[in-house]
Protein backbone atom coordinates (compact mmCIF):
# COMPACT_ATOMS: atom_id res chain seq x y z
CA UNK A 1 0.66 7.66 -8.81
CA UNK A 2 0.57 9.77 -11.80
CA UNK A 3 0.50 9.39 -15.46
CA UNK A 4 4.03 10.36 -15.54
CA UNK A 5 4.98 7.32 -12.65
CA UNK A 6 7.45 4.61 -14.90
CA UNK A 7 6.00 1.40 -13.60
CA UNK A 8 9.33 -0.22 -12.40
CA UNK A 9 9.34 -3.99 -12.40
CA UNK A 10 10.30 -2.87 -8.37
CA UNK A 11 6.76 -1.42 -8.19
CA UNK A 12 5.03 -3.95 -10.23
CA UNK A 13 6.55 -6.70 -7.61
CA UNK A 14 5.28 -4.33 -4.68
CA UNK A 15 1.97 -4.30 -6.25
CA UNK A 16 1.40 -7.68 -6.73
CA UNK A 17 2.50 -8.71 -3.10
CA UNK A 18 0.34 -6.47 -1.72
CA UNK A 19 -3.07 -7.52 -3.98
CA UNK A 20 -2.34 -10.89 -1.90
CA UNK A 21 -1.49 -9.37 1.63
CA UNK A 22 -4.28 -9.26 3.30
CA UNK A 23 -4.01 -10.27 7.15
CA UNK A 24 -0.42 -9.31 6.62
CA UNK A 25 0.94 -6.58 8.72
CA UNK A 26 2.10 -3.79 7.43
CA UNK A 27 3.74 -0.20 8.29
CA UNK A 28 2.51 2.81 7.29
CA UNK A 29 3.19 6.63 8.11
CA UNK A 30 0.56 6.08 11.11
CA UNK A 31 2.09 3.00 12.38
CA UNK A 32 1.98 -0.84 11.71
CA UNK A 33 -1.01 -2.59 11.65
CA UNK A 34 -3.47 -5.12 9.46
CA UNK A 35 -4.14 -4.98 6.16
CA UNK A 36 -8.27 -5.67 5.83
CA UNK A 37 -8.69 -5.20 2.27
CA UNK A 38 -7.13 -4.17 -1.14
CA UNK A 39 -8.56 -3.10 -3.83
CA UNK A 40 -7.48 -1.93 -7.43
CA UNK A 41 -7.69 1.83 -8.20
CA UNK A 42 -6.32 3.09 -11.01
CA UNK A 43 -3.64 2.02 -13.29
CA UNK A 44 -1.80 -0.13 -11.39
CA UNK A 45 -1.82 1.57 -7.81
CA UNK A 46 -4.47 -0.10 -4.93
CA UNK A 47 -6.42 0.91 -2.56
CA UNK A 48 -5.13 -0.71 0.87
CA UNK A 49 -7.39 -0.72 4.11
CA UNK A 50 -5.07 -1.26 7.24
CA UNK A 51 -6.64 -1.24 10.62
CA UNK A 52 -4.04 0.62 13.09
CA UNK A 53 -4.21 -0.32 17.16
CA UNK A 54 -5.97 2.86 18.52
CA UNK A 55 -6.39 4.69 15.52
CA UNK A 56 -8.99 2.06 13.50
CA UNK A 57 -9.34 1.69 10.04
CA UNK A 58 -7.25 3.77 7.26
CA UNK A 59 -7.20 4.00 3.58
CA UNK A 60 -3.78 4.24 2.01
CA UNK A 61 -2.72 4.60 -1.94
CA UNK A 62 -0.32 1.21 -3.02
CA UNK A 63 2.17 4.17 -3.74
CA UNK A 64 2.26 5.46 -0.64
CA UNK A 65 3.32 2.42 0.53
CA UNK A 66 5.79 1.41 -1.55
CA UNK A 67 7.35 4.83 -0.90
CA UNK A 68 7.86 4.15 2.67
CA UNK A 69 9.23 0.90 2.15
CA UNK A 70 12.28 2.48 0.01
CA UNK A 71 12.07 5.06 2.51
CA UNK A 72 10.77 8.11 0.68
CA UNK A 73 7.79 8.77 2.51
């Protein structure tokens, strides 16, 4: 996310389900798996540790995320 990112109230909901999600599954661009721990960043993005079957433990931006969920990733 950059400076020039409007926080939508779409993103703000995004963000705050996530800071709670952890044990959740999630999908990401390198498949579904765990979230292990989230953690704030900057602004309002996160930090969001997923473990993946077979591929371990990833870091992924809040953003990133939400992008893929509305498809954009």
């Amino acid at each position: 996310m950059n400076k020039t990112t409007e926080i939508t109230p779409e993103i703000k909901t995004f963000m705050e389900d996530l800071w709670g999600a952890e044990g959740d599954f999630i999908d990401t661009p390198l498949g579904r798996g765990r979230i292990e721990n989230v953690r704030c960043k900057f602004g309002i993005d996160l930090g969001v540790t997923v473990n993946i079957p077979e591929l371990g433990v990833k870091l992924f931006d809040g953003m990133e995320l939400f992008d893929l969920e509305l498809g954009r990733a």
